[in-house]
N, C-alpha and C. Protein backbone atom coordinates (compact mmCIF):
# COMPACT_ATOMS: atom_id res chain seq x y z
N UNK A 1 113.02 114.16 104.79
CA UNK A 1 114.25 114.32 104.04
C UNK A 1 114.00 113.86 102.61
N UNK A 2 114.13 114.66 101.95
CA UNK A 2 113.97 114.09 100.09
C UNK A 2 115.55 113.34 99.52
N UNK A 3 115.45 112.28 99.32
CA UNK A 3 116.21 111.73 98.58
C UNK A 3 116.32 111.33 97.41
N UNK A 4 117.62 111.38 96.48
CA UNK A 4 117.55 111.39 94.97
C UNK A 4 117.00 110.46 94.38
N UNK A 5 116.60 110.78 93.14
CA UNK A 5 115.71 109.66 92.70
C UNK A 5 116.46 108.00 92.24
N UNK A 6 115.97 107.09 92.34
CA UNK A 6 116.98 105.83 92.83
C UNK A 6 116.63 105.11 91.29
N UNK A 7 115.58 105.26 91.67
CA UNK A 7 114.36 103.70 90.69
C UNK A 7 113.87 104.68 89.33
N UNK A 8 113.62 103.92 88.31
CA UNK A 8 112.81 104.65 86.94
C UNK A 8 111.37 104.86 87.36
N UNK A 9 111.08 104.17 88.72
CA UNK A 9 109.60 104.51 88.63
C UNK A 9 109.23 104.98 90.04
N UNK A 10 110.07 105.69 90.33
CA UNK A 10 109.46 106.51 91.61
C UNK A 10 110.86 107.54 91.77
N UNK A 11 110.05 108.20 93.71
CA UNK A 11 111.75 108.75 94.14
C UNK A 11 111.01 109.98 93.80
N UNK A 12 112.56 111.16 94.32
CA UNK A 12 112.11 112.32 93.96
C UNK A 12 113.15 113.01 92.95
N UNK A 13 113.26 113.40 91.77
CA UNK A 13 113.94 113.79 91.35
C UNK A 13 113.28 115.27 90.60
N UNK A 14 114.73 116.20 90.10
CA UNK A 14 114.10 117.66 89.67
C UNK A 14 113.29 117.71 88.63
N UNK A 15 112.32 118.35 88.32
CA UNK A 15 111.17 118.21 87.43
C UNK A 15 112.55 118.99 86.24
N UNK A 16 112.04 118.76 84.85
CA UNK A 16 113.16 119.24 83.80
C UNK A 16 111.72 119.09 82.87
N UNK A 17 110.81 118.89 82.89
CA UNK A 17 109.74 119.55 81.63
C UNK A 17 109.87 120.91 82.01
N UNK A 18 109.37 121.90 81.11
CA UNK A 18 109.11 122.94 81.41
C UNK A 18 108.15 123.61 81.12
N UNK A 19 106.79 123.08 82.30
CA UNK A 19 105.76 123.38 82.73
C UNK A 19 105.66 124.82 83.20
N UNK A 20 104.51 125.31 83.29
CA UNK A 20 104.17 126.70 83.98
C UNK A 20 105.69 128.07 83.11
N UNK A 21 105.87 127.51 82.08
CA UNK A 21 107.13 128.81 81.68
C UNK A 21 108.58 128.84 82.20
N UNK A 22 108.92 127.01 83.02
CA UNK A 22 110.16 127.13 83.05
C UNK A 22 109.69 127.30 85.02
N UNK A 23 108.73 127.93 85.33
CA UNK A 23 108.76 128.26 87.00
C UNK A 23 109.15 127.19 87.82
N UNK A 24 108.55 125.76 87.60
CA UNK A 24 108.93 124.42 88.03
C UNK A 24 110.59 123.91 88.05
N UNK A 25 111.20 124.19 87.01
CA UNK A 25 112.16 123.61 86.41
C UNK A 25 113.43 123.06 87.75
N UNK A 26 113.40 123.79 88.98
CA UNK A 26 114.40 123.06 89.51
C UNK A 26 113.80 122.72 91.07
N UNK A 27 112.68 122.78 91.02
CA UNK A 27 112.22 121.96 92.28
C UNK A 27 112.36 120.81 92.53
N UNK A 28 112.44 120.16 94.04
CA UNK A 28 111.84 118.33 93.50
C UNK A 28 110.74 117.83 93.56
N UNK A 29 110.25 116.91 93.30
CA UNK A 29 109.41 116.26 93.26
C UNK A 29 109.14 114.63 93.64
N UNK A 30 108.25 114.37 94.35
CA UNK A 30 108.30 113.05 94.87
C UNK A 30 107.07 112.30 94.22
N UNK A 31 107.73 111.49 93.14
CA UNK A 31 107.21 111.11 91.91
C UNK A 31 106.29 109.60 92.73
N UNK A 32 105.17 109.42 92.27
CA UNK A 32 104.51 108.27 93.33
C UNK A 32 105.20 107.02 92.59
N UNK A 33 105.09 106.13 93.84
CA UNK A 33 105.82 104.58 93.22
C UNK A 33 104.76 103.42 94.14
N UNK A 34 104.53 102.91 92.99
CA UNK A 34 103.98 101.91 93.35
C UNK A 34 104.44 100.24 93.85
N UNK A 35 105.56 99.94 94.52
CA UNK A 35 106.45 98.93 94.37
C UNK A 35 106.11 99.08 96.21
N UNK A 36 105.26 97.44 95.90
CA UNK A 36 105.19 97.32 97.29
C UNK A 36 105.78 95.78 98.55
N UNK A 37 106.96 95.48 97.39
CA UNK A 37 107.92 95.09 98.27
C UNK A 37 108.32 95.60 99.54
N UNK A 38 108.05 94.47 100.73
CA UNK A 38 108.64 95.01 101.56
C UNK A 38 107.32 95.88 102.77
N UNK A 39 106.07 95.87 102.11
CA UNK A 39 105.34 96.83 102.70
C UNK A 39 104.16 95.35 103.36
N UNK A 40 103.90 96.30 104.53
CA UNK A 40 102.61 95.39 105.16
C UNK A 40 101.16 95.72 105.12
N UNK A 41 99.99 95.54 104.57
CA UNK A 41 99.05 96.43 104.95
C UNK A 41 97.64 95.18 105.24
N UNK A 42 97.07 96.27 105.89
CA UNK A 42 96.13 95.52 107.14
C UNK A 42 95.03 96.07 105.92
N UNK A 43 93.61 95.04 105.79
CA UNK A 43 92.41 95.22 105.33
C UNK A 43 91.06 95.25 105.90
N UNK A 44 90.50 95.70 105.90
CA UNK A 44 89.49 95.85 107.00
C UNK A 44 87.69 95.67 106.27
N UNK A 45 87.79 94.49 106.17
CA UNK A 45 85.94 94.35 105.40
C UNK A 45 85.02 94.43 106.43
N UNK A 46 83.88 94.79 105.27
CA UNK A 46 82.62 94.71 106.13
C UNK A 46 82.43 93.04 105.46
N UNK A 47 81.15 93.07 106.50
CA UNK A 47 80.28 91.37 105.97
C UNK A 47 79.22 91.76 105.27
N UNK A 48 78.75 93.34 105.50
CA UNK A 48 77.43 93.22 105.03
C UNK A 48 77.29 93.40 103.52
N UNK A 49 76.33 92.94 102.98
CA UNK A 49 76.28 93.21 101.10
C UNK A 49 77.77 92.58 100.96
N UNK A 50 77.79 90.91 101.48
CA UNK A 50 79.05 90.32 101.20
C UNK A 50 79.35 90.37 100.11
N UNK A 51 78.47 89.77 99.63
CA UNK A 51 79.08 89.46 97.80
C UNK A 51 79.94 90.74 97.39
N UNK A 52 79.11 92.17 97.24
CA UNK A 52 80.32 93.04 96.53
C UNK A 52 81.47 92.92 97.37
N UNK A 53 81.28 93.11 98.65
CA UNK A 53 82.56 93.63 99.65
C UNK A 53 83.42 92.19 99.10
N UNK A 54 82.85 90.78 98.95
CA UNK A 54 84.33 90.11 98.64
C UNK A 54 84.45 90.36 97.15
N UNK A 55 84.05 91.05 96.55
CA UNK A 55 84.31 91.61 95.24
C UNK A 55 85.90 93.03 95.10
N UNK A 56 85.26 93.55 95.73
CA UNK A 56 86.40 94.22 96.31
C UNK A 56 87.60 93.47 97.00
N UNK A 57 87.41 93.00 98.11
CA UNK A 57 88.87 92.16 98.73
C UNK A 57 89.10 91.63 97.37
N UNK A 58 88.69 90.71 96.75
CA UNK A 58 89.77 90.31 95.57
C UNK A 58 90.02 91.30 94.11
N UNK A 59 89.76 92.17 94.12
CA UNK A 59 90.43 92.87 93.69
C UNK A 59 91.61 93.81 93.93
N UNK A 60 91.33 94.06 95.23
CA UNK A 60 92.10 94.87 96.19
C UNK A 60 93.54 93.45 96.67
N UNK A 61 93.30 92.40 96.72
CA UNK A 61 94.47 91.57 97.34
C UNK A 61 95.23 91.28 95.90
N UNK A 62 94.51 91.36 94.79
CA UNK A 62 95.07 90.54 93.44
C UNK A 62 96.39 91.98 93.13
N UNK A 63 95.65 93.21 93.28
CA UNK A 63 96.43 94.54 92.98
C UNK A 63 97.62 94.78 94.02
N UNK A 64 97.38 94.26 94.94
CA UNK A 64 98.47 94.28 96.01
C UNK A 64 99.15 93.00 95.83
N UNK A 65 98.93 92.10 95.52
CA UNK A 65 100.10 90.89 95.53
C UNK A 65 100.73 91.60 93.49
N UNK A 66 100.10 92.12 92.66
CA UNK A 66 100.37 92.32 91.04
C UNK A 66 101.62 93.21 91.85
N UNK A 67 100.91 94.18 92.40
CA UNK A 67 102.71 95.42 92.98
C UNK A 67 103.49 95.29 93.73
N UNK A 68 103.58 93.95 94.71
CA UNK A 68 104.65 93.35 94.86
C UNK A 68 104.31 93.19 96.51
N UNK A 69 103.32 93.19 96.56
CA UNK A 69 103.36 92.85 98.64
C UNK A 69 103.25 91.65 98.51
N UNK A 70 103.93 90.89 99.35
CA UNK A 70 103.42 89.38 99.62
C UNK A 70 102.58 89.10 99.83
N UNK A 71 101.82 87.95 100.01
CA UNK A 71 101.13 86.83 100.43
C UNK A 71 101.28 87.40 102.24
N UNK A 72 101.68 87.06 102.70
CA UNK A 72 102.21 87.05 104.12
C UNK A 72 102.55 88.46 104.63
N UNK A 73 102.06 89.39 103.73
CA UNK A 73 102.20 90.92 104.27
C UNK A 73 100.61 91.24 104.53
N UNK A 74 99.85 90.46 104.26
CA UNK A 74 98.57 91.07 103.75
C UNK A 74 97.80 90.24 105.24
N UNK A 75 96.67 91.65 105.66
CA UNK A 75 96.42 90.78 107.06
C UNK A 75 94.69 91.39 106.77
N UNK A 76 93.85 90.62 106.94
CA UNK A 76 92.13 90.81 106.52
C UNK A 76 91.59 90.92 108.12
N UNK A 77 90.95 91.68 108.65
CA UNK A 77 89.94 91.33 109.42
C UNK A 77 88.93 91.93 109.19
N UNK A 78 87.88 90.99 109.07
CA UNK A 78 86.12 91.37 108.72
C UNK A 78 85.12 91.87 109.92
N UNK A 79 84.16 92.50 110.07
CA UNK A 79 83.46 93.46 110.95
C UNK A 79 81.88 92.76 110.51
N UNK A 80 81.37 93.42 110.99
CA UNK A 80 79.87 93.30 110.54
C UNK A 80 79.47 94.10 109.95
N UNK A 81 79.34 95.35 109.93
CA UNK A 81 78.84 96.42 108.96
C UNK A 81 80.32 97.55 108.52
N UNK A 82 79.54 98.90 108.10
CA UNK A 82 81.01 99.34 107.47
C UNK A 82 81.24 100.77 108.82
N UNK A 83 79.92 100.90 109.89
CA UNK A 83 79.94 101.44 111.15
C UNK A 83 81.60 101.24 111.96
N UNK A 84 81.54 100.00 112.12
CA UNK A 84 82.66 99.15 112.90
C UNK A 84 84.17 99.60 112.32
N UNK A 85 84.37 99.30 110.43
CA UNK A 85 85.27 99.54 110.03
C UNK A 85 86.67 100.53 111.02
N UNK A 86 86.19 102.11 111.27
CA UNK A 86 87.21 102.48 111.85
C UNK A 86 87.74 102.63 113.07
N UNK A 87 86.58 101.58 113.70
CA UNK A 87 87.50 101.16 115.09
C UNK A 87 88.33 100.28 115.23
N UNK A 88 88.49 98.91 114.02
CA UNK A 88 89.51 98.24 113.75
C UNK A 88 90.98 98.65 112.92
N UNK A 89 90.51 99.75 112.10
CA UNK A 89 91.62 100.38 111.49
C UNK A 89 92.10 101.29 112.33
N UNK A 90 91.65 101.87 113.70
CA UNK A 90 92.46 102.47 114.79
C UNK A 90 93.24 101.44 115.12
N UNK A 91 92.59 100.19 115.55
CA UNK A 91 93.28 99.26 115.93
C UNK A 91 94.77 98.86 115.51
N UNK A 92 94.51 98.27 114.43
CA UNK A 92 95.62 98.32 113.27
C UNK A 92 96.62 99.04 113.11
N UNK A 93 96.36 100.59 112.92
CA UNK A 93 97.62 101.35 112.69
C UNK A 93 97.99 101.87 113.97
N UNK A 94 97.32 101.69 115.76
CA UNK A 94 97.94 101.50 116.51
C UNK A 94 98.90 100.24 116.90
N UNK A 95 98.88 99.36 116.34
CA UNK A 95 99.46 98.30 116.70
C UNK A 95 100.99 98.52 116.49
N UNK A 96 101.30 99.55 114.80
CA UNK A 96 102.32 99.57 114.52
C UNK A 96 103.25 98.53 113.55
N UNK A 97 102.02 97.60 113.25
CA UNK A 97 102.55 96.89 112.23
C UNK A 97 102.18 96.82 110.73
N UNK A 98 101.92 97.86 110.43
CA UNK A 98 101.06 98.11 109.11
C UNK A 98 101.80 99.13 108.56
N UNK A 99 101.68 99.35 107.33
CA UNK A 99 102.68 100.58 106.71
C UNK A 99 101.58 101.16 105.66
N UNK A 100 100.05 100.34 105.48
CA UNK A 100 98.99 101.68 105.09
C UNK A 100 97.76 100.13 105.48
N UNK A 101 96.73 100.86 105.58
CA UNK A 101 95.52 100.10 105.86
C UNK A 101 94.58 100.46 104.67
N UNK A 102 93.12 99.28 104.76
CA UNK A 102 92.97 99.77 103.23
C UNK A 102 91.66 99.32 104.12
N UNK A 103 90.04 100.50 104.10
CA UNK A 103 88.85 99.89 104.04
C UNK A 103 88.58 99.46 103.11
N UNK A 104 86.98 98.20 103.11
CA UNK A 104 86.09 97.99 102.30
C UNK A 104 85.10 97.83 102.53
N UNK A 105 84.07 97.93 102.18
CA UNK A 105 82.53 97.67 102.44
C UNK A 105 81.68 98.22 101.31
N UNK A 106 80.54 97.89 101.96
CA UNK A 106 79.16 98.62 100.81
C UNK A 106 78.39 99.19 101.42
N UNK A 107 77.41 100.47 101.18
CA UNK A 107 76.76 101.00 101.81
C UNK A 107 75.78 101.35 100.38
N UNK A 108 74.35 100.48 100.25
CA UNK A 108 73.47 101.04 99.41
C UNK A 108 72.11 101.68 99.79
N UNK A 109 72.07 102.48 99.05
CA UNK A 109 70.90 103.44 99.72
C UNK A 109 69.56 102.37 99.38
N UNK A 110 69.04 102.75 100.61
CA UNK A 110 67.40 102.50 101.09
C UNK A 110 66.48 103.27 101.00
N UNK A 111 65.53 103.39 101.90
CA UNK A 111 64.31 104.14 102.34
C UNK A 111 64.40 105.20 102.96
N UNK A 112 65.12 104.47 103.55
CA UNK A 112 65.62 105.61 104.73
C UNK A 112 66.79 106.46 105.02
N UNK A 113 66.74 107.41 105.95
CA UNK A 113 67.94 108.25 106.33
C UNK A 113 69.13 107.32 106.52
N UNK A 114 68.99 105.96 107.07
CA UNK A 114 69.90 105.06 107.57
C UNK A 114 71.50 105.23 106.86
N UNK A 115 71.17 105.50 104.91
CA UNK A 115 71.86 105.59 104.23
C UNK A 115 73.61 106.77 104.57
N UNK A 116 72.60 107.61 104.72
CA UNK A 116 73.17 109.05 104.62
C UNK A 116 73.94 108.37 106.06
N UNK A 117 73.56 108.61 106.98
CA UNK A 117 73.77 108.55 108.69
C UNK A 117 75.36 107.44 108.46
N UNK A 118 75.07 105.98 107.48
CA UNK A 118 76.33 105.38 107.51
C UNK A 118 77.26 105.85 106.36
N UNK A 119 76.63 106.42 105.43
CA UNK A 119 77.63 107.17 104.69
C UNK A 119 78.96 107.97 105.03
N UNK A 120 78.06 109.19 105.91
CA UNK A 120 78.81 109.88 106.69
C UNK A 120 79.65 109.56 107.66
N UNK A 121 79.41 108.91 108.84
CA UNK A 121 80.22 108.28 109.82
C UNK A 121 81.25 107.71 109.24
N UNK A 122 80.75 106.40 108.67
CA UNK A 122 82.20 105.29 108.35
C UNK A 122 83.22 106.43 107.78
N UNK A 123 82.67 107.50 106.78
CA UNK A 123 83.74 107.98 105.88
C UNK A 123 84.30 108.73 106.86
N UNK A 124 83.94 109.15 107.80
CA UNK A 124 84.55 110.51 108.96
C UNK A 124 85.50 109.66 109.62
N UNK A 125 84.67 108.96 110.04
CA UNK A 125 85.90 107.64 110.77
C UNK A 125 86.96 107.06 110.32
N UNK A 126 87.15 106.72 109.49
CA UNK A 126 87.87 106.20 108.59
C UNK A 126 89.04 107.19 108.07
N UNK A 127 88.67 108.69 107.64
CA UNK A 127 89.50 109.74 107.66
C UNK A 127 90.18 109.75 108.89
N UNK A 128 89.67 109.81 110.27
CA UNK A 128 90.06 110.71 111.76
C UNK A 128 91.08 109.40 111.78
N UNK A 129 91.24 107.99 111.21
CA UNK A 129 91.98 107.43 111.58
C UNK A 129 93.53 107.47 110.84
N UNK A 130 93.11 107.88 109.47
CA UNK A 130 94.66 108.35 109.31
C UNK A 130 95.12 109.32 109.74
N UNK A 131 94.77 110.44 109.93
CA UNK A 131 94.85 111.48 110.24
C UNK A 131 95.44 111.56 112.07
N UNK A 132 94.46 110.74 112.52
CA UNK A 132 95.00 110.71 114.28
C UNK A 132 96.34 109.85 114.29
N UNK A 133 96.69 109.00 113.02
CA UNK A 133 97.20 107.75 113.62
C UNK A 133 98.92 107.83 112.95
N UNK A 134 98.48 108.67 111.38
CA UNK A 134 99.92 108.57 110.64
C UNK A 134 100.12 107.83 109.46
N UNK A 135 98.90 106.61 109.63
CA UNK A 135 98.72 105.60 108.57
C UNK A 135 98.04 105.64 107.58
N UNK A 136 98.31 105.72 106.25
CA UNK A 136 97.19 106.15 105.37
C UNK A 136 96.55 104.97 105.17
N UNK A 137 95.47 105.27 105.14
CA UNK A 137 94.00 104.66 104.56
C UNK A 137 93.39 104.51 103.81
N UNK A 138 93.23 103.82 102.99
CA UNK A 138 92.58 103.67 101.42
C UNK A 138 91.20 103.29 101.70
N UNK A 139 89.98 104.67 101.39
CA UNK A 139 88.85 103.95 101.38
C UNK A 139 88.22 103.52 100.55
N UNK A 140 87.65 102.01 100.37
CA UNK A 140 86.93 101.32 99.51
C UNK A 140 85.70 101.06 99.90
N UNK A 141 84.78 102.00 100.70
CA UNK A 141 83.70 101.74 101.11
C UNK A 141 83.27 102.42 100.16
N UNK A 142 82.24 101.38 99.32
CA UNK A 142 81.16 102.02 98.20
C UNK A 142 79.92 102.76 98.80
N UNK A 143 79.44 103.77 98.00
CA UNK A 143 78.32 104.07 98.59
C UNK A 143 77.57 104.49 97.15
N UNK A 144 76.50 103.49 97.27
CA UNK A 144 76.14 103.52 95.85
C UNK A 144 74.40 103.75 96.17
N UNK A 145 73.72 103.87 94.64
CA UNK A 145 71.80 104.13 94.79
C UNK A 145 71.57 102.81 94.59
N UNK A 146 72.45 101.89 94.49
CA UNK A 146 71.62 100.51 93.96
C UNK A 146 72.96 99.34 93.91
N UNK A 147 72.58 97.92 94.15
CA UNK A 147 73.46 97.03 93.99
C UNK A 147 73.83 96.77 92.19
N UNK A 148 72.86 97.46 91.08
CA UNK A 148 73.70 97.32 90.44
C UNK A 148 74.92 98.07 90.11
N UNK A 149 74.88 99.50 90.90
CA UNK A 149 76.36 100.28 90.59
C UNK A 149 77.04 99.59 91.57
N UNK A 150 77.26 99.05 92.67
CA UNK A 150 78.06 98.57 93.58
C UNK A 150 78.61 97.48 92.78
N UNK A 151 78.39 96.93 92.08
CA UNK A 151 79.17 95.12 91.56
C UNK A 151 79.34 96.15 90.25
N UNK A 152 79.29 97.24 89.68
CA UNK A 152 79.84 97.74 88.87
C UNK A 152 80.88 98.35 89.13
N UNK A 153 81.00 99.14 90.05
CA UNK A 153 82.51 99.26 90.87
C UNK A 153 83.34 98.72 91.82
N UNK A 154 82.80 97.39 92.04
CA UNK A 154 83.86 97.01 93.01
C UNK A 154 85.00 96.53 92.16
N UNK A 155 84.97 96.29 91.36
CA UNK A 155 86.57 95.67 90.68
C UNK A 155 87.51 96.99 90.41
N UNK A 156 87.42 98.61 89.93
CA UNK A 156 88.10 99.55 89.88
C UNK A 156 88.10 99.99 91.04
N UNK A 157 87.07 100.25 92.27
CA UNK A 157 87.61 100.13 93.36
C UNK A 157 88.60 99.53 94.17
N UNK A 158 88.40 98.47 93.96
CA UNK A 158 89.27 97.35 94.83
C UNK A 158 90.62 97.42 94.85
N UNK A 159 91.12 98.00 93.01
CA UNK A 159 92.11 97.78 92.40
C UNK A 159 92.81 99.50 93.16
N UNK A 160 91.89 100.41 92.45
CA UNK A 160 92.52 101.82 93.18
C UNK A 160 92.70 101.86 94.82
N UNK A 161 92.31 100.94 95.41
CA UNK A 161 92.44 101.09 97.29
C UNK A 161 93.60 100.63 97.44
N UNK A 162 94.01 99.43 96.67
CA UNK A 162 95.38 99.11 96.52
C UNK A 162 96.83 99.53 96.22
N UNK A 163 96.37 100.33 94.74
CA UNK A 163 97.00 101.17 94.70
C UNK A 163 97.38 102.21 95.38
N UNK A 164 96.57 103.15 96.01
CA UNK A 164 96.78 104.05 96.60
C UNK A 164 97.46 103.63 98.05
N UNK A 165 96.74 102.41 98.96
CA UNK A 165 97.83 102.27 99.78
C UNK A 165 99.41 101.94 99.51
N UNK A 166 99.78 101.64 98.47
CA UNK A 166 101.29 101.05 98.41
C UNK A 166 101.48 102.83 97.94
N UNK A 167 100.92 103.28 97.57
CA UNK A 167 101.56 104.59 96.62
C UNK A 167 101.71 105.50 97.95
N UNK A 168 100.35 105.73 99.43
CA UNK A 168 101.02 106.21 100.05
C UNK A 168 101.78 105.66 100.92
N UNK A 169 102.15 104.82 101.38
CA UNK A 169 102.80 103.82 102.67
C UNK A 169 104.09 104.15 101.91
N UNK A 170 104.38 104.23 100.40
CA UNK A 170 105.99 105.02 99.99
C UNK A 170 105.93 106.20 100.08
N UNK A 171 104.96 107.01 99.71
CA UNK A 171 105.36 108.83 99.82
C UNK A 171 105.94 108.69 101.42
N UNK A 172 104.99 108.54 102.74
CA UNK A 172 105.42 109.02 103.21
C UNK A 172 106.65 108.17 104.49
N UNK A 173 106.72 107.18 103.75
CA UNK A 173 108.13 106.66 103.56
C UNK A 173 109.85 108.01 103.11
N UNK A 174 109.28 108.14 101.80
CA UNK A 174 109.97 109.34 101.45
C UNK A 174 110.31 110.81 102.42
N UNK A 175 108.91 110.53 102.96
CA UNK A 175 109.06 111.96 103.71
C UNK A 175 109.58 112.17 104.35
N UNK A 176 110.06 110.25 105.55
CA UNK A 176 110.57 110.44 106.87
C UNK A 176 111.86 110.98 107.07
């Protein structure tokens, strides 16, 4: 059900630029909001290549307490590698107490195929779980050629996983 737009910074209200020649002009639109009062979300680290991965959690918890989730909304459980990640985030958004889940981890390439093999999985996994479950998922699993791009992105990572969970845990809030 779309409802009128409430807040200056979200909601859905009729687009009035007149984009595309005026074609837009009286649709709605469900403008993203980032205001995450009120919202719960579950985090899910790896241990391995700790240092970046807690590089990420604090960026990712600092961006979620800056948009308004509490202290006491915010729930961490750590894994051993970033393999594990989406069997705890099944966990999680089966439980029913989460309103978006957010991975993190690191995955840096080696020698070997090993790379590719956890690349792929965690990210498949990690998809099949919003997707099976309803709960969106913010992934912050890096997958980088080297630890120096990984500690080069974990702080805009951390910050966008955050974001994006409060931004979707409201869209599809909106939607219901």
């Amino acid at each position: 059900m779309f409802r009128p737009k409430t807040s200056k910074s979200g909601g859905d209200a009729p687009r009035t630029e007149g984009g595309q020649n005026g074609r837009f002009d009286r649709i709605r639109e469900l403008a993203p909001r980032h205001e995450g009062q009120g919202l719960s979300v579950g985090i899910v680290m790896s241990r391995f290549n700790q240092t970046i991965c807690e590089g990420l959690l604090s960026a990712c918890v600092d961006e979620l307490l800056r948009l308004g989730v509490a202290a006491e909304d915010i729930t961490l459980a750590t894994v051993p590698g970033a393999l594990e990640i989406p069997l705890v985030l099944r966990r999680m958004a089966e439980s029913g107490r989460f309103d978006a889940l957010v991975a993190l981890g690191a995955v840096i390439r080696g020698e070997t195929y090993h790379f590719e093999l956890v690349s792929n999985e965690q990210g498949s996994g990690i998809t099949r779980v919003a997707l099976d479950t309803g709960v969106p998922v913010a992934n912050g699993v890096l997958t980088t050629e080297d630890e120096d791009q990984a500690i080069a992105r974990m702080q805009p990572k951390g910050q966008e996983c955050a974001e994006a969970a409060v931004e979707m845990a409201n869209l599809l809030k909106d939607l219901a």
